[in-house]
N, C-alpha and C. Protein backbone atom coordinates (compact mmCIF):
# COMPACT_ATOMS: atom_id res chain seq x y z
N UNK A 1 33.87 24.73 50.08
CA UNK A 1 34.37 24.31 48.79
C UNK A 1 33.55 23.17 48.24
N UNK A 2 32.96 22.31 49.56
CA UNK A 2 31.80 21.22 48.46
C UNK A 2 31.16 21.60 47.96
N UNK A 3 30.29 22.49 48.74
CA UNK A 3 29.46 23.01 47.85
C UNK A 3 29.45 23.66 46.48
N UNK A 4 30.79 24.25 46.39
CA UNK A 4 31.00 25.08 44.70
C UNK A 4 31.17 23.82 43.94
N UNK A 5 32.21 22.63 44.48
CA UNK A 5 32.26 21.70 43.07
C UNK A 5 30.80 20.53 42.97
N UNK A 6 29.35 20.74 44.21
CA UNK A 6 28.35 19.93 43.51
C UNK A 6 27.84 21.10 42.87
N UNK A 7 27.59 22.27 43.21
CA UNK A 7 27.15 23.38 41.97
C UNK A 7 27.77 23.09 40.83
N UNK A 8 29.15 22.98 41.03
CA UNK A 8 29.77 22.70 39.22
C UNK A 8 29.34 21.64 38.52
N UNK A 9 29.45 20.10 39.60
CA UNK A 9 28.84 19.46 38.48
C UNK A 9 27.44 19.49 38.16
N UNK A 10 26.43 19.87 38.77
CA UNK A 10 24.92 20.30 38.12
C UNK A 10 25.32 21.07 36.99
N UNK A 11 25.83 22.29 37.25
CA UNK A 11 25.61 23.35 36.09
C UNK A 11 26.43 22.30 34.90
N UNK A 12 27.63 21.42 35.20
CA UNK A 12 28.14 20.69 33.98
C UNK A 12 27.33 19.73 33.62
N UNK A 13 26.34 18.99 34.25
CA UNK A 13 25.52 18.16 33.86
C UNK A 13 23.99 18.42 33.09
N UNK A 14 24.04 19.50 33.46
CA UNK A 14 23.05 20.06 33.00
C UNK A 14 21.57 20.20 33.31
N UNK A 15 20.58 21.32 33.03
CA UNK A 15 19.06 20.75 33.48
C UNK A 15 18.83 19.44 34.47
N UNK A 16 17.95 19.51 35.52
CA UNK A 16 17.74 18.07 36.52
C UNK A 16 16.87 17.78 35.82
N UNK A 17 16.65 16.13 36.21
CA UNK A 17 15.88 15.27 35.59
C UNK A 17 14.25 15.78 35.56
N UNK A 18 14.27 16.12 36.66
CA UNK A 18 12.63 16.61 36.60
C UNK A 18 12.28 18.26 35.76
N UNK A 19 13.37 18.82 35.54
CA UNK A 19 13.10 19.51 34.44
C UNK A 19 13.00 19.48 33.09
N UNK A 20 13.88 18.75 32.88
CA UNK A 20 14.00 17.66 31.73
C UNK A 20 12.71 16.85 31.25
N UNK A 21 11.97 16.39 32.29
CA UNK A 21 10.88 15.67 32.09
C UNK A 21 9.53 16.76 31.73
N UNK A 22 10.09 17.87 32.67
CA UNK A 22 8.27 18.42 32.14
C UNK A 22 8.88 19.11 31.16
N UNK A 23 9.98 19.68 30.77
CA UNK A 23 9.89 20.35 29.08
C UNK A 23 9.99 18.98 27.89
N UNK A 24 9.98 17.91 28.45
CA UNK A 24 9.54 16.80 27.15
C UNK A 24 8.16 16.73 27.20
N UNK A 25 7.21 16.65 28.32
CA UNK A 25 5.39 17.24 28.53
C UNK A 25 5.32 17.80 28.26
N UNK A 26 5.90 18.99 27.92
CA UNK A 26 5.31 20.35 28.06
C UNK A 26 5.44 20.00 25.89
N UNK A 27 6.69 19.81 25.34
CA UNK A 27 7.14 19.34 24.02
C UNK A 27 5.59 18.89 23.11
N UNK A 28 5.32 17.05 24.18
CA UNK A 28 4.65 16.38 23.50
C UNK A 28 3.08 17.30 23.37
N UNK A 29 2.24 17.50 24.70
CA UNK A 29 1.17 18.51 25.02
C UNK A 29 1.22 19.49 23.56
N UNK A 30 2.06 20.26 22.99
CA UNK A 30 2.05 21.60 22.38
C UNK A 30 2.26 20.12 20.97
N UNK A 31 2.69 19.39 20.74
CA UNK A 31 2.64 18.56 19.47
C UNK A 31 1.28 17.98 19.31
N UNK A 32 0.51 17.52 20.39
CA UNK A 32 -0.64 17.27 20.27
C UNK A 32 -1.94 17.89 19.53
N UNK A 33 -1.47 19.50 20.24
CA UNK A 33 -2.28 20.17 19.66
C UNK A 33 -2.57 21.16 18.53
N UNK A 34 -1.14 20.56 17.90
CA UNK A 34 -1.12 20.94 15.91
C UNK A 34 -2.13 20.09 15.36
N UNK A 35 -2.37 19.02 15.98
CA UNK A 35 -3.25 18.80 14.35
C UNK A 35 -4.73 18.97 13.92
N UNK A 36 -4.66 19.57 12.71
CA UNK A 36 -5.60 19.86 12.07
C UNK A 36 -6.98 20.73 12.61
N UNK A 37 -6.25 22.00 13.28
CA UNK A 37 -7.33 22.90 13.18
C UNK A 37 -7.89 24.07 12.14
N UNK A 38 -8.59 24.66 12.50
CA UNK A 38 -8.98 25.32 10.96
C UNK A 38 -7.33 26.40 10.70
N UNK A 39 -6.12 26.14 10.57
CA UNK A 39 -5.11 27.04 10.69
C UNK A 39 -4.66 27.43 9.01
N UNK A 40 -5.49 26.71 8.13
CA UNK A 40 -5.10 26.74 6.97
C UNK A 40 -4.06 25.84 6.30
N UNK A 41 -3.56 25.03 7.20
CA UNK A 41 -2.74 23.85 7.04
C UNK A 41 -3.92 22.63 6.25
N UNK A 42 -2.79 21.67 5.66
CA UNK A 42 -4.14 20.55 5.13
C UNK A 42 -3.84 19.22 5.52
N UNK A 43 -3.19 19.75 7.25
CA UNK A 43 -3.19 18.14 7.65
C UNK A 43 -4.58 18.00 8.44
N UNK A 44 -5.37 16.99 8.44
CA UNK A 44 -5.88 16.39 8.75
C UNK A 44 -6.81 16.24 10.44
N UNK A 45 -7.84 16.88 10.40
CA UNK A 45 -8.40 16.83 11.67
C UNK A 45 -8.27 15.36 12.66
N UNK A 46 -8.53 14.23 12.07
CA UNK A 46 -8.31 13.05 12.49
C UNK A 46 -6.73 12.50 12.70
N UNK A 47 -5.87 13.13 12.01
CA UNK A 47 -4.45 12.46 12.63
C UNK A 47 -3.96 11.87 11.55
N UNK A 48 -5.32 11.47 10.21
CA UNK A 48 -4.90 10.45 9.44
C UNK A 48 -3.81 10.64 8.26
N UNK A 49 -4.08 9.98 7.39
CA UNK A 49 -3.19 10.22 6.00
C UNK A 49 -3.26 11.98 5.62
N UNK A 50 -2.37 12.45 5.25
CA UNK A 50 -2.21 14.39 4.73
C UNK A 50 -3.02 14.11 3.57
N UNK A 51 -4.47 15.36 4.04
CA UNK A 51 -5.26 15.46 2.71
C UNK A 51 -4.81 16.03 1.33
N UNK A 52 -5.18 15.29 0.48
CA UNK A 52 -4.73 15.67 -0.96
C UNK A 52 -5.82 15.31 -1.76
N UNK A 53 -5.60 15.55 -3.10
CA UNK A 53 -7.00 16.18 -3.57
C UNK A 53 -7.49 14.62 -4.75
N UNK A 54 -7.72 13.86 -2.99
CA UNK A 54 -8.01 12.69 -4.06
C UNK A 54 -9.55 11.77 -3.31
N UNK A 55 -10.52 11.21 -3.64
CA UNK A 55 -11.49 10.94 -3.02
C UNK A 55 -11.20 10.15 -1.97
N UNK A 56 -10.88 9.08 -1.38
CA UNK A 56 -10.10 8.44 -0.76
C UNK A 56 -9.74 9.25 0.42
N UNK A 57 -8.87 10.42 0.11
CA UNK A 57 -7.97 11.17 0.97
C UNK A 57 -9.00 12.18 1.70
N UNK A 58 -9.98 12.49 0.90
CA UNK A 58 -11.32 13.71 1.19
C UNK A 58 -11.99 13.11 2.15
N UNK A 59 -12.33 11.41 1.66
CA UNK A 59 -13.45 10.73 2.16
C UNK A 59 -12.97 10.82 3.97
N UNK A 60 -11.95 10.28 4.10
CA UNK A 60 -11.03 10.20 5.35
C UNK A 60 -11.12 10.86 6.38
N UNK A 61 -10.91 12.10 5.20
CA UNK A 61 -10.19 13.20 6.20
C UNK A 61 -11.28 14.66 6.50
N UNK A 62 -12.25 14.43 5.12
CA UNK A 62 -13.35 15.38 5.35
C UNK A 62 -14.55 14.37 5.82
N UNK A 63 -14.90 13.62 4.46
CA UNK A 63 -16.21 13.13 4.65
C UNK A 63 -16.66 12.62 5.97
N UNK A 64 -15.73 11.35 6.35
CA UNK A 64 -15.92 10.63 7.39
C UNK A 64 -16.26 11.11 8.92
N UNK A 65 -15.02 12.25 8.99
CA UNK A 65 -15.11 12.89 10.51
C UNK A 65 -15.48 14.20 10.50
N UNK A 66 -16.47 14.81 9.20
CA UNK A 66 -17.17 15.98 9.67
C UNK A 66 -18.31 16.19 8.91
N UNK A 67 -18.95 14.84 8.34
CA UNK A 67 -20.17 15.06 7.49
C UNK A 67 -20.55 13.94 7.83
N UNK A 68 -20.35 12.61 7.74
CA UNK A 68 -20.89 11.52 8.11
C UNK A 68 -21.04 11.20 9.76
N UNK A 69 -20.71 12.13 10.65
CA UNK A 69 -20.65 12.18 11.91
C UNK A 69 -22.26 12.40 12.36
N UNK A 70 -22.41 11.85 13.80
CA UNK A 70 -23.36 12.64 14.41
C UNK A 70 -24.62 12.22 13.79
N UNK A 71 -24.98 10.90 12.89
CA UNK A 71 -25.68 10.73 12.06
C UNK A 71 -26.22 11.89 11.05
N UNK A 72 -25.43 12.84 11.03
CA UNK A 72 -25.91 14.19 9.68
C UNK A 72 -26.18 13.50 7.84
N UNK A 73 -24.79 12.69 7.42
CA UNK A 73 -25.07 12.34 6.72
C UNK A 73 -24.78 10.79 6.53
N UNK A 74 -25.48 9.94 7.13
CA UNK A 74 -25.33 8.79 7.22
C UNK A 74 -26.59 7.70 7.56
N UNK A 75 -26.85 6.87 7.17
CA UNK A 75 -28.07 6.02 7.32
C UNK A 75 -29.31 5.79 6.57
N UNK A 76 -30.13 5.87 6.25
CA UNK A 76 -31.18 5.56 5.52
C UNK A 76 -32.30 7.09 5.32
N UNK A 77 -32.04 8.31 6.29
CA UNK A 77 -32.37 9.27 5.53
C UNK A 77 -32.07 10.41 6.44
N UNK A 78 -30.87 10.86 5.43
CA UNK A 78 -29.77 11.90 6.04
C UNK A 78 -30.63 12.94 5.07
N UNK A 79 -29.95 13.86 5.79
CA UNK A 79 -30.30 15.33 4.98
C UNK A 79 -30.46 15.20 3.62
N UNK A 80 -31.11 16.09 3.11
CA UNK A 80 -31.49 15.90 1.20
C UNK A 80 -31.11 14.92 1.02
N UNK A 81 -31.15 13.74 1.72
CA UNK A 81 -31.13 12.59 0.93
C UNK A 81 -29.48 12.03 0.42
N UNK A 82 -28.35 13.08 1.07
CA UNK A 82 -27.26 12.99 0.50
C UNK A 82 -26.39 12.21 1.55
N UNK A 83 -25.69 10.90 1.27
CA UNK A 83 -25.15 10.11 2.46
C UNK A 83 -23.59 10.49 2.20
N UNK A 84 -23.08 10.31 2.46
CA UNK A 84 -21.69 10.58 2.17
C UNK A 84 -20.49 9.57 3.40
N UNK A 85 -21.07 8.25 3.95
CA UNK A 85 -20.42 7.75 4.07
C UNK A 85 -19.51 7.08 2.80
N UNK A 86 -18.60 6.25 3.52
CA UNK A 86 -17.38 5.51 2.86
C UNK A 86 -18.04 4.65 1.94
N UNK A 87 -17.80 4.59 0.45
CA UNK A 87 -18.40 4.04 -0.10
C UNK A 87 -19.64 4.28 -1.43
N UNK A 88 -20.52 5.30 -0.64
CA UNK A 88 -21.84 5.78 -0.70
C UNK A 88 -21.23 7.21 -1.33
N UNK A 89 -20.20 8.12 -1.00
CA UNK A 89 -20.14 9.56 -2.01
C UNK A 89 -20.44 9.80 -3.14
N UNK A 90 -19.07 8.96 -3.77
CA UNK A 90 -19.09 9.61 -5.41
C UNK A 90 -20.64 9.54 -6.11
N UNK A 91 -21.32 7.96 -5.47
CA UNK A 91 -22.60 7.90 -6.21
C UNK A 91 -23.88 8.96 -6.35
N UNK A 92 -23.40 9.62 -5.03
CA UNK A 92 -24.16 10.52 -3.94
C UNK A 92 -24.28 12.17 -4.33
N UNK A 93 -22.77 12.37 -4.55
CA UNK A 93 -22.10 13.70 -5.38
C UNK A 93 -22.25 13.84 -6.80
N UNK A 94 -21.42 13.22 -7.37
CA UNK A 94 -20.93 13.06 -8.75
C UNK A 94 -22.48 13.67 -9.86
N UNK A 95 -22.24 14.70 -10.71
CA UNK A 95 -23.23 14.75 -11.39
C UNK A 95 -25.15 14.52 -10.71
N UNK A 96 -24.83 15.15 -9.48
CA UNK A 96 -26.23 14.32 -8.82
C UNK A 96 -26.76 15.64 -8.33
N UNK A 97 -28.31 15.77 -8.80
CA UNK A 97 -29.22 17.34 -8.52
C UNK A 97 -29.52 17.05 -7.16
N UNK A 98 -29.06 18.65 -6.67
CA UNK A 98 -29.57 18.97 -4.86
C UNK A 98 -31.12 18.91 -5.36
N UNK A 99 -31.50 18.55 -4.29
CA UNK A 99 -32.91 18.84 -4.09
C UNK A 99 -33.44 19.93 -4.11
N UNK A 100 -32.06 20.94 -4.00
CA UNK A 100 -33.07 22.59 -4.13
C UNK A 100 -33.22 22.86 -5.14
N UNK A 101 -33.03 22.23 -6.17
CA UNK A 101 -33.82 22.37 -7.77
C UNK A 101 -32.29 21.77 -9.05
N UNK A 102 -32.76 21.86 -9.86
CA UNK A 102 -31.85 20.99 -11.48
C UNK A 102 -30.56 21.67 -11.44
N UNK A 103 -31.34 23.17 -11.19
CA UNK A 103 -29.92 24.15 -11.65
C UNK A 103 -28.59 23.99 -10.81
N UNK A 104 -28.66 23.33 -9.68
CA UNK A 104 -28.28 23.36 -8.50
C UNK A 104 -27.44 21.41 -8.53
N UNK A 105 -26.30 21.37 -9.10
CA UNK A 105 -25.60 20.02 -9.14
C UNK A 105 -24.66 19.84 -8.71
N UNK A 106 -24.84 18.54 -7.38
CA UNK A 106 -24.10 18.65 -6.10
C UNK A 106 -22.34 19.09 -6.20
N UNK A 107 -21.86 18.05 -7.58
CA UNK A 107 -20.71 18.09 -7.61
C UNK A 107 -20.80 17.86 -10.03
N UNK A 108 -19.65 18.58 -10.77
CA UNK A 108 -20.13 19.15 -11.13
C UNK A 108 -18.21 18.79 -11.90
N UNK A 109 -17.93 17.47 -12.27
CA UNK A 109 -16.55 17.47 -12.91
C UNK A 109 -16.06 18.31 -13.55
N UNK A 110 -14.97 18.69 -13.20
CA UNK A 110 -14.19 19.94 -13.88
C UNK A 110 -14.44 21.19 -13.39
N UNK A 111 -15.58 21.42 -12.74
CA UNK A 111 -16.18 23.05 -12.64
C UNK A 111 -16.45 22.70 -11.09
N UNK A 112 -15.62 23.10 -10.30
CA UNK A 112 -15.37 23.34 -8.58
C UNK A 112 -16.69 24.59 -8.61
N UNK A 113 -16.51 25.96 -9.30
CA UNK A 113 -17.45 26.80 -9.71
C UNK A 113 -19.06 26.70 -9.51
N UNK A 114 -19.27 25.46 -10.09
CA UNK A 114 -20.88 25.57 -10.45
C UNK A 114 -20.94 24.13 -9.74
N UNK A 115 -20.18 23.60 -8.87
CA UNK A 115 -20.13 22.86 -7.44
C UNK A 115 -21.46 23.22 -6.85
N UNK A 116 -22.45 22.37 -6.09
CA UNK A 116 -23.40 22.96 -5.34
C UNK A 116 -22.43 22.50 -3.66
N UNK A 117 -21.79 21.54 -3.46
CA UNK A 117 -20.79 21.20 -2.75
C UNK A 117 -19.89 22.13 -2.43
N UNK A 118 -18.91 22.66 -3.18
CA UNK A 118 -18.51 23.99 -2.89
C UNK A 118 -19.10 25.38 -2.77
N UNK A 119 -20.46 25.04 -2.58
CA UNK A 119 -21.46 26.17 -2.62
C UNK A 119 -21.66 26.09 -1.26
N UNK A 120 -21.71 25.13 -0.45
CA UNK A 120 -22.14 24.98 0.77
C UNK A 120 -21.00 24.95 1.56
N UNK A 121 -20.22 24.95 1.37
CA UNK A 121 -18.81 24.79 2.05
C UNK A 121 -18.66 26.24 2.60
N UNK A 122 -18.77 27.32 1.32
CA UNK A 122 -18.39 28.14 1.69
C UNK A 122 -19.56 29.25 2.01
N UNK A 123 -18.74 30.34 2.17
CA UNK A 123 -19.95 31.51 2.89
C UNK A 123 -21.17 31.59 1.93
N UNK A 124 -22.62 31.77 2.60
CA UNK A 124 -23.08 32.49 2.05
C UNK A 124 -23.60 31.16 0.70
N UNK A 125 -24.30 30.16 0.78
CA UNK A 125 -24.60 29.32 -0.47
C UNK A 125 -26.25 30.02 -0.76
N UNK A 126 -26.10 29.16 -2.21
CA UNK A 126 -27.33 29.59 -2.69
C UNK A 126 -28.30 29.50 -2.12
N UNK A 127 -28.26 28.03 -1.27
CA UNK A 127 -29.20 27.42 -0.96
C UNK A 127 -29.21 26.79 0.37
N UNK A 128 -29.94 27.28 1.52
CA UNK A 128 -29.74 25.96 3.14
C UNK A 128 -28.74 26.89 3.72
N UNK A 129 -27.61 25.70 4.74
CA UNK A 129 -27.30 26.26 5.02
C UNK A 129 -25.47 26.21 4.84
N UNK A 130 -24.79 26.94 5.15
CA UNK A 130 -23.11 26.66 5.17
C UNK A 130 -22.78 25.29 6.24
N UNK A 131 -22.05 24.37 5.77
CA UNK A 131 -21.95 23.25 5.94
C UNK A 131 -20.29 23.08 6.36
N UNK A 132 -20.07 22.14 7.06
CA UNK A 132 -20.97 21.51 8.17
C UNK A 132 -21.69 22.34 9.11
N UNK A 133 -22.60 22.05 9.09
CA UNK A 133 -23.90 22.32 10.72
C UNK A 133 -23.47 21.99 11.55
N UNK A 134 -22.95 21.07 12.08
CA UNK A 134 -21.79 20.76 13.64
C UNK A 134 -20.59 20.19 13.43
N UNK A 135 -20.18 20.28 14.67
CA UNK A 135 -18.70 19.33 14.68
C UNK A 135 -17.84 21.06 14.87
N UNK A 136 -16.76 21.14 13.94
CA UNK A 136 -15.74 21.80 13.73
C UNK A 136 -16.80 23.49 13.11
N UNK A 137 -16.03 24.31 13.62
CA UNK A 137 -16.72 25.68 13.03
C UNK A 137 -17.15 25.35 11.66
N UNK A 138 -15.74 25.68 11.03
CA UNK A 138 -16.28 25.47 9.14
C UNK A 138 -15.09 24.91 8.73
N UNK A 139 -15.05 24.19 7.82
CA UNK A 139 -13.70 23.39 6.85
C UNK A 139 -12.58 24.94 6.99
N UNK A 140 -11.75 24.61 6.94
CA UNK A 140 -10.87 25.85 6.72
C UNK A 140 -10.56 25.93 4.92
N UNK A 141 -10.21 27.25 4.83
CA UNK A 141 -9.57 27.13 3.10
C UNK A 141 -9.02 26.55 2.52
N UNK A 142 -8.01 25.74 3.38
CA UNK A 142 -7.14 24.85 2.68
C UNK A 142 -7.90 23.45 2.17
N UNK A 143 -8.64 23.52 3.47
CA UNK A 143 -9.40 22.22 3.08
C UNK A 143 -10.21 22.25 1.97
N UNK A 144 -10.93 23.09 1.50
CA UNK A 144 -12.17 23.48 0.69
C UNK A 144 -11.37 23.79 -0.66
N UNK A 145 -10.11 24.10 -0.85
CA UNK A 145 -9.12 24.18 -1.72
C UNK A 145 -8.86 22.74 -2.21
N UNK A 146 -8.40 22.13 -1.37
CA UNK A 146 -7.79 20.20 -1.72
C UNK A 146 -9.82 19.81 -2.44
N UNK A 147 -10.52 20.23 -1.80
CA UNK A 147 -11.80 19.43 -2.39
C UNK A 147 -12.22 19.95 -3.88
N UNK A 148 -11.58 21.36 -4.26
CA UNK A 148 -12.04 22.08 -5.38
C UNK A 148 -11.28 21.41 -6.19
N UNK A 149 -9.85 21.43 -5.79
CA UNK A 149 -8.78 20.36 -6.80
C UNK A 149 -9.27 19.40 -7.27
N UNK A 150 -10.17 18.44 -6.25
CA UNK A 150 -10.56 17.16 -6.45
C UNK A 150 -11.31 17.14 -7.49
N UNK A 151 -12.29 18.36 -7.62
CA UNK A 151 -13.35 18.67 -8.87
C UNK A 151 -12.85 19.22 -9.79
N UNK A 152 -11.89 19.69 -9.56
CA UNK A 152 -11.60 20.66 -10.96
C UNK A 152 -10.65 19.71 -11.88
N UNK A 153 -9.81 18.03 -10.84
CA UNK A 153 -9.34 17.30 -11.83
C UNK A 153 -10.38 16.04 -11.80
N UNK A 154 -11.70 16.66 -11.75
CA UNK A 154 -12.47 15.51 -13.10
C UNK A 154 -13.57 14.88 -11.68
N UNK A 155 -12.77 14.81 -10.21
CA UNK A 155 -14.04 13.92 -9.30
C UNK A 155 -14.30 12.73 -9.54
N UNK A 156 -12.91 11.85 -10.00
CA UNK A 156 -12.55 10.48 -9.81
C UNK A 156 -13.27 10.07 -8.61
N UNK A 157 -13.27 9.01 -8.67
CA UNK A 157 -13.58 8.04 -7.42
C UNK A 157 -12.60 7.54 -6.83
């Protein structure tokens, strides 16, 4: 008979502590590894502020940790000449000719379209190559979506 009433109180107490503990590991582990992969979501590879379609929020969350990385675009002579650290973009982007010729303007207010920036983002650009070159496969859609917003309302600073 002891034995049935410590069975009862487990089963009334519920789960043991050490089960309890690895399904809160097991919880945090699987929370860890939501953020920000290419899933079409637009939170944030870095953890940081939820990207939205504002320079600030891009710089953060795109520029910083998948273009200015790795010295690609950062320092005194990054690729075409285009830096895109904190600070250094809009001047960098904004109305400013790729080097692969006039017709070709990096970023392009109002017109995400005729973007040479959203040209490289996505499949298949006019020119070089689909961007980023390392780090993460490729921006996911969502992301490349929040950056078109950013151009299509004007590419504030």
């Amino acid at each position: 008979m002891a034995k049935s009433v410590g069975a009862s109180r487990a089963a009334a107490e519920g789960p043991s502590f050490s089960l309890r503990a690895g399904i809160a590991a097991m919880l945090l582990a699987l929370a860890a590894c939501g953020g920000g992969s290419g899933d079409g979501s637009s939170q944030p590879p870095s953890g940081g502020m939820p990207l939205v379609a504002t320079l600030p929020s891009i710089q953060a969350n795109v520029f910083s940790v998948s273009c200015a990385v790795s010295n690609c675009h950062t320092g005194a002579m990054p690729p075409q000449g285009l830096r895109l650290e904190d600070g250094q973009s809009w001047a960098n982007l904004v109305n400013q000719p790729s080097p692969y010729g006039m017709m070709l303007v990096r970023v392009v207010p109002g017109d995400p379209d005729a973007s040479f920036l959203i040209q490289k983002l996505e499949p298949s650009p006019p020119a070089g190559d689909r961007m980023p070159a390392s780090g993460p496969p490729y921006l996911s859609p969502a992301t490349i979506a929040v950056i078109r917003d950013w151009i299509a309302n004007g590419a504030q600073p």
